[in-house]
Protein backbone atom coordinates (compact mmCIF):
# COMPACT_ATOMS: atom_id res chain seq x y z
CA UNK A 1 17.78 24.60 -5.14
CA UNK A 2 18.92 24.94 -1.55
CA UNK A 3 17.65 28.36 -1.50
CA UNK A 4 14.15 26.90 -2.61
CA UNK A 5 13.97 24.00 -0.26
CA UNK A 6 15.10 26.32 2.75
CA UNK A 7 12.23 28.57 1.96
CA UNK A 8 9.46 25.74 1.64
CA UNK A 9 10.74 24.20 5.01
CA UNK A 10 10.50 27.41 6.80
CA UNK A 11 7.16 27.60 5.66
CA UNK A 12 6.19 24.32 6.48
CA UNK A 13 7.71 24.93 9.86
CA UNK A 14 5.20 27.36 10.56
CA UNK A 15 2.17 26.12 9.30
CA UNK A 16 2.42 22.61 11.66
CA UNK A 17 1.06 24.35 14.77
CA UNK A 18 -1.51 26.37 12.65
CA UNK A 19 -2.42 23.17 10.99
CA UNK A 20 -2.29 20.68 14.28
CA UNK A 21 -5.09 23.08 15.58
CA UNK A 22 -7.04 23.54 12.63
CA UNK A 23 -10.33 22.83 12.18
CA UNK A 24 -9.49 21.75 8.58
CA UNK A 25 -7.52 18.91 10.18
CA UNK A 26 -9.51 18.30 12.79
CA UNK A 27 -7.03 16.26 15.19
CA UNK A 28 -9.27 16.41 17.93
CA UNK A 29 -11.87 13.81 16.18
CA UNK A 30 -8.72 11.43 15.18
CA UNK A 31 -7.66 11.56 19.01
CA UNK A 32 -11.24 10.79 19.38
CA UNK A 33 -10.92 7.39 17.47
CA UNK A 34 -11.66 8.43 13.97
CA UNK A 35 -9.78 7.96 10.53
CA UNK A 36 -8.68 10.55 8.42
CA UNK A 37 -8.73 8.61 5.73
CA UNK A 38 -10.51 9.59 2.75
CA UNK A 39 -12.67 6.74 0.88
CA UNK A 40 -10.76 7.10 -2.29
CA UNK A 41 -7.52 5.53 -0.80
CA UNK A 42 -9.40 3.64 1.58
CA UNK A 43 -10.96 1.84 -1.25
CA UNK A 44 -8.24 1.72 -4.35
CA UNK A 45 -5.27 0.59 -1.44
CA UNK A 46 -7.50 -1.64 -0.15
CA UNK A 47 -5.98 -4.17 3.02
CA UNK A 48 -2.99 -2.78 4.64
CA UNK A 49 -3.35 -5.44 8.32
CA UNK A 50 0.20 -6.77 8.16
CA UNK A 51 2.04 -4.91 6.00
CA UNK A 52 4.68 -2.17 6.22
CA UNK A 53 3.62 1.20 4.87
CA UNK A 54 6.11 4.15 4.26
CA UNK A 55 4.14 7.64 4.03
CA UNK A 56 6.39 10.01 2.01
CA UNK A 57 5.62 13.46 2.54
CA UNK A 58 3.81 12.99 5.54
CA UNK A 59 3.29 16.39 7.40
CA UNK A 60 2.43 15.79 10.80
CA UNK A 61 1.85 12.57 10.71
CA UNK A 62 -2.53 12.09 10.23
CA UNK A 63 -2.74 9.90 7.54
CA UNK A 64 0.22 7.89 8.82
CA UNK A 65 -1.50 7.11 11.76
CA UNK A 66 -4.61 6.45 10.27
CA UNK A 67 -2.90 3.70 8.67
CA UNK A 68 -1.50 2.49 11.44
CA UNK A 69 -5.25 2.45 12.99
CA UNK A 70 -6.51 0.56 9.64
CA UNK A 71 -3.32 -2.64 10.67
CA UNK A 72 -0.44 -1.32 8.79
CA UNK A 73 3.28 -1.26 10.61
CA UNK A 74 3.85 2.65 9.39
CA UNK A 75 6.62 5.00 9.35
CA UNK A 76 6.82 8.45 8.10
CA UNK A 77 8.90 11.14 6.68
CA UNK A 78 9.09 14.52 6.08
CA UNK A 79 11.38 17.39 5.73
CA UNK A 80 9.97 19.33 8.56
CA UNK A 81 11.48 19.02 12.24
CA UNK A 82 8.33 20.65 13.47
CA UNK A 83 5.90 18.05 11.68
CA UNK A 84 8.25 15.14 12.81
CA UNK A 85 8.16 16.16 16.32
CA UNK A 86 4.25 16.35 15.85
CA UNK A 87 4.03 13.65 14.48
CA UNK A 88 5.76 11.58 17.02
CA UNK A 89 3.46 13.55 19.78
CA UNK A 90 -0.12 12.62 18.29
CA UNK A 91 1.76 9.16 18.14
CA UNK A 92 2.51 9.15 21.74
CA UNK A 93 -0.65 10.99 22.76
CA UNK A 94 -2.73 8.38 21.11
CA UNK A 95 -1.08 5.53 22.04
CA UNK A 96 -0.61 4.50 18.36
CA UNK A 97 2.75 2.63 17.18
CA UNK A 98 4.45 4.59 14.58
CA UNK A 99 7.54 5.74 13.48
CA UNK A 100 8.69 8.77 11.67
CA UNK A 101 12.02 9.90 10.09
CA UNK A 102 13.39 13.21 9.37
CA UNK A 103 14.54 13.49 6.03
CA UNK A 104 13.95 15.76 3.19
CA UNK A 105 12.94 13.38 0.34
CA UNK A 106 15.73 13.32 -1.65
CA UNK A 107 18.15 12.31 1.22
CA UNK A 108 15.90 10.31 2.26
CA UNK A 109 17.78 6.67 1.53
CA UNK A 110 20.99 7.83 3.38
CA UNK A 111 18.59 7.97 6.59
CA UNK A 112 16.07 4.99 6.33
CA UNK A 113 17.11 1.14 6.18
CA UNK A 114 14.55 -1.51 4.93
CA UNK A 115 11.88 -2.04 2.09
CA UNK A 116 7.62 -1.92 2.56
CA UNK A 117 5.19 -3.25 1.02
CA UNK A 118 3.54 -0.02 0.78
CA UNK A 119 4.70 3.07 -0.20
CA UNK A 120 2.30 6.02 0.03
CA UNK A 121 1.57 9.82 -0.94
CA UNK A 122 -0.89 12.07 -0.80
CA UNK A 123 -2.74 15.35 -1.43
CA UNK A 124 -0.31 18.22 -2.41
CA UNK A 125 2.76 16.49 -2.15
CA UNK A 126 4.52 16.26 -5.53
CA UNK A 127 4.11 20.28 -6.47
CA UNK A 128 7.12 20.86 -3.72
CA UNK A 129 9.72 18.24 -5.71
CA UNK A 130 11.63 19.61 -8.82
CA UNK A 131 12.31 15.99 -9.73
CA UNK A 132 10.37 13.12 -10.41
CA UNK A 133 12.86 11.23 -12.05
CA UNK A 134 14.59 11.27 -8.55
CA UNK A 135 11.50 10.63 -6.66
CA UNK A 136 10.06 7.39 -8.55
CA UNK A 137 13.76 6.24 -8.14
CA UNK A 138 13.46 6.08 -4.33
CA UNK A 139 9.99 4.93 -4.28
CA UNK A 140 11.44 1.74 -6.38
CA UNK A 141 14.21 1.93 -3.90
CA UNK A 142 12.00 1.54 -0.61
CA UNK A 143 9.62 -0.74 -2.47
CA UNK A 144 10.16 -4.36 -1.71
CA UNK A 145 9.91 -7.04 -4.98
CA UNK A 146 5.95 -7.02 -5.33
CA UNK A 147 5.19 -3.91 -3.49
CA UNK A 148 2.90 -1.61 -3.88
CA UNK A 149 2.79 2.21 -4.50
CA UNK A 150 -0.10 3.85 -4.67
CA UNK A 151 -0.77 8.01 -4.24
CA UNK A 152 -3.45 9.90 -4.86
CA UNK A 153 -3.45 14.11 -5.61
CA UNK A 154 -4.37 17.15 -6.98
CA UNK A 155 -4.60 17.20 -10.60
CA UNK A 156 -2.18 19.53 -12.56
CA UNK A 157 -5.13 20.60 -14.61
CA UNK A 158 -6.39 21.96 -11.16
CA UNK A 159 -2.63 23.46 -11.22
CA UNK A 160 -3.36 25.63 -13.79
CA UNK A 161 -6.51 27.49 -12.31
CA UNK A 162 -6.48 30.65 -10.05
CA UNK A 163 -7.78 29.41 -6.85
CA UNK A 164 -9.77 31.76 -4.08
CA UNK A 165 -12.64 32.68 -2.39
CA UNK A 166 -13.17 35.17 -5.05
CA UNK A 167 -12.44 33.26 -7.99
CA UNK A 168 -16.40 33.69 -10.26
CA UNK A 169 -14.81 31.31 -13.19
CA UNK A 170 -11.87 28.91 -14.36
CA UNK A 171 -9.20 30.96 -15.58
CA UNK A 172 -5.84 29.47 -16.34
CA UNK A 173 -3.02 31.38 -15.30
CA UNK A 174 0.07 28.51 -14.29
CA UNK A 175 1.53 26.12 -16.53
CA UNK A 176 0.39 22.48 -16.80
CA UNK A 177 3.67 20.92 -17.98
CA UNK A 178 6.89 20.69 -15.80
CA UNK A 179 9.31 23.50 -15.53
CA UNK A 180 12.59 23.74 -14.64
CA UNK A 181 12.54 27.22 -12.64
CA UNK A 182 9.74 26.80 -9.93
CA UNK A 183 6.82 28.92 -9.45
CA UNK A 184 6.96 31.49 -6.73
CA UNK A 185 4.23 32.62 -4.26
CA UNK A 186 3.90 34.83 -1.76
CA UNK A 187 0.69 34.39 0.20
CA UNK A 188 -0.16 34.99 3.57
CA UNK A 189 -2.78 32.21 5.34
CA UNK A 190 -2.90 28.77 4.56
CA UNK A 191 -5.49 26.20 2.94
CA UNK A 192 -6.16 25.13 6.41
CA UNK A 193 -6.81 28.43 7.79
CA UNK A 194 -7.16 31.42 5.87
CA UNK A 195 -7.05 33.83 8.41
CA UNK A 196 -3.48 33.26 9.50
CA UNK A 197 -1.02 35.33 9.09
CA UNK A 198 2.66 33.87 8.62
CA UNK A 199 6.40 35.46 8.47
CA UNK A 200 7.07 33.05 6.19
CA UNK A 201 4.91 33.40 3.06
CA UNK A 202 7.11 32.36 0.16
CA UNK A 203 6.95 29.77 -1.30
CA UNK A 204 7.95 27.25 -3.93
CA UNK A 205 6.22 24.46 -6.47
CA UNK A 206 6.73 22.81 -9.63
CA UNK A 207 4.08 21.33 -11.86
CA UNK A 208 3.57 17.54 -12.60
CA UNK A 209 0.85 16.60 -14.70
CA UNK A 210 0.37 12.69 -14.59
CA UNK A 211 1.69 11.59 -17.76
CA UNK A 212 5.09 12.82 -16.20
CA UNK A 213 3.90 10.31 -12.86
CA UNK A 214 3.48 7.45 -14.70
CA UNK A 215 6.60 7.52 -16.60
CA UNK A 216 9.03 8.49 -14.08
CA UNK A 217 7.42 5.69 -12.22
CA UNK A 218 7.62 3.10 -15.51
CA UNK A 219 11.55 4.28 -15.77
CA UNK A 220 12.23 3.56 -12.41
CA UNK A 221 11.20 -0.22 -13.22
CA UNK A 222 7.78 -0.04 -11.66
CA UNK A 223 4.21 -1.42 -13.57
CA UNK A 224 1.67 0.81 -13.77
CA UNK A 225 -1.37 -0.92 -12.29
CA UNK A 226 -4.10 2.14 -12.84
CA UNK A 227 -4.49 5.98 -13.32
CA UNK A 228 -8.03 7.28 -12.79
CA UNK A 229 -8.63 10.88 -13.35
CA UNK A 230 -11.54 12.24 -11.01
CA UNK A 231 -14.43 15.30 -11.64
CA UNK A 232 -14.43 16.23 -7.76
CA UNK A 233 -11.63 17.19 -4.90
CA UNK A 234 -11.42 17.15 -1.42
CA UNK A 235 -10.68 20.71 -1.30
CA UNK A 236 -13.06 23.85 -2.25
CA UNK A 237 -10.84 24.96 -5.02
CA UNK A 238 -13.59 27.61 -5.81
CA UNK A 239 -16.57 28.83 -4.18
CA UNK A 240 -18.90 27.24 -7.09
CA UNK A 241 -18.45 23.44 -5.82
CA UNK A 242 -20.72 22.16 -3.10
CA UNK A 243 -20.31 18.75 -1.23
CA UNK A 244 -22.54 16.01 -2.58
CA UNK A 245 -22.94 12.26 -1.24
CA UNK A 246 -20.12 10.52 -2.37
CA UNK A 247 -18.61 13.46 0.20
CA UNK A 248 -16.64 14.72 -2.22
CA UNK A 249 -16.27 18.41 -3.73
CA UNK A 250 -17.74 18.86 -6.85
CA UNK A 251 -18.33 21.59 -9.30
CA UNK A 252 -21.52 23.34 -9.41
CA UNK A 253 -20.49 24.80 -12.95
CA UNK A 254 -18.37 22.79 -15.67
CA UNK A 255 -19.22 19.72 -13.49
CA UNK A 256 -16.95 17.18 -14.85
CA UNK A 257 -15.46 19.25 -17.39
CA UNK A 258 -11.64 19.31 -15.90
CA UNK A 259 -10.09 16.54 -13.37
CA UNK A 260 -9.29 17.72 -10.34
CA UNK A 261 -7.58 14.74 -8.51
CA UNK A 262 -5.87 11.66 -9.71
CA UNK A 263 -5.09 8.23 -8.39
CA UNK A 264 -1.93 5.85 -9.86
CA UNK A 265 -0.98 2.33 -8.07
CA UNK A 266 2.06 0.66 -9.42
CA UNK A 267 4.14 -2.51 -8.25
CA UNK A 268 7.93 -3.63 -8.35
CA UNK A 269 7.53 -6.70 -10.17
CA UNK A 270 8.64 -9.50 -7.98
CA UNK A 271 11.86 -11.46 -8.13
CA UNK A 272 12.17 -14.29 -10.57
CA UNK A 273 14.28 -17.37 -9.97
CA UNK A 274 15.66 -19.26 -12.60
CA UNK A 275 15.35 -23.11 -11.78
């Protein structure tokens, strides 16, 4: 597993400057004053003024801030010394209060004191963890008695699929349901920029189709508030989807056939005192 995590934070390493000056990411709007929040979690999470948000997973730190723009006291984590240190420079640059924590997941109660009200994920995160039992139980670790996690992802269904630029039709080659050896890639580029070319290429994910969310959260004594299943993506999985109103991603074939993103909110259920 060591092996596996080395090689997926070497990777990550290298993508944060590709990523930081991406057009996909687009930091130079954010330092311009906008969010990069997406309506989806805007809406579901709803009012965050006041309350402590932890970002798990958070890259280099875009979303986190965006929180902290939208009222919420943030910090962030990731496994990455190069995101952290980005992170904490778009903080600094922008004049936004945030802090951020390096820590792979896993490790990452033996480096962070406190509980939130919030604890957040988002967009590709999960597919790099080999196990969710582990990672609901430090989401209801971090979580303080009537917090609130909420993340919102790819779907595994969307897993499954070959994705590409020259992809002409859905054809399922990955499995949907957790593994225990991970998948391995080896692709140059990045979803952010497909023209780069990186020395670290390899990669590797597990699958996590949301039934296995919902009850690794449920075991680790959270209450499942709401999964919705969604027909569009904020990514161009395949060149037949086209942006519509909603700004969303949606198929131009199969349209609404297969999910392609997913939202789940759960709470710790609060303390009760015996009178």
């Amino acid at each position: 597993m060591d092996e596996y995590f080395a090689a997926n934070r070497r990777h990550w390493d290298e993508l944060v400057p590709i990523h930081a000056g991406s057009s996909y990411y687009d930091a130079a709007s954010f330092k311009a004053g906008q969010s990069k929040l997406k309506p989806v979690e805007r809406e579901e999470l709803g009012d965050v003024r006041g309350k402590t948000l932890l970002h798990l997973q958070c890259h280099f730190g875009l979303d986190t801030l965006s929180w902290a723009r939208e009222g919420a006291i943030v910090t962030g984590a990731d496994f990455s010394p190069k995101a952290i240190e980005a992170a904490r420079a778009l903080a600094a640059e922008t004049a936004t209060d945030a802090r951020f924590v390096l820590s792979d997941l896993y490790s990452l109660p033996d480096r962070l004191d406190g509980q939130f009200d919030i604890v957040f994920t988002s967009y590709g995160a999960l597919c790099w963890l080999p196990d969710l039992g582990r990672w609901a139980q430090v989401i209801a670790h971090f979580l303080k008695p009537g917090g609130v996690f909420y993340a919102v992802e790819f779907h595994a269904m969307a897993g499954t699929l070959e994705w590409g630029d020259q992809v002409q039709d859905l054809d399922v080659r990955y499995p949907y349901f957790p593994i225990t050896e991970p998948l391995r890639f080896d692709d140059d580029g990045s979803y952010a920029d497909r023209q780069a070319r990186l020395e670290n290429r390899v990669t590797y994910s597990w699958p996590h189709p949301p039934g296995e969310v919902v009850t690794t959260l449920a075991e680790a004594g959270l209450r499942i508030e709401f999964l919705h299943e969604f027909p569009f993506s904020i990514e161009r999985f395949f060149p037949f989807m086209e942006e519509r109103a909603d700004g969303m991603l949606h198929l131009t074939k199969y349209d609404g056939s297969i999910p392609l993103m997913y939202s789940v909110k759960a709470t710790k259920p609060p303390i009760v005192r015996s009178s």
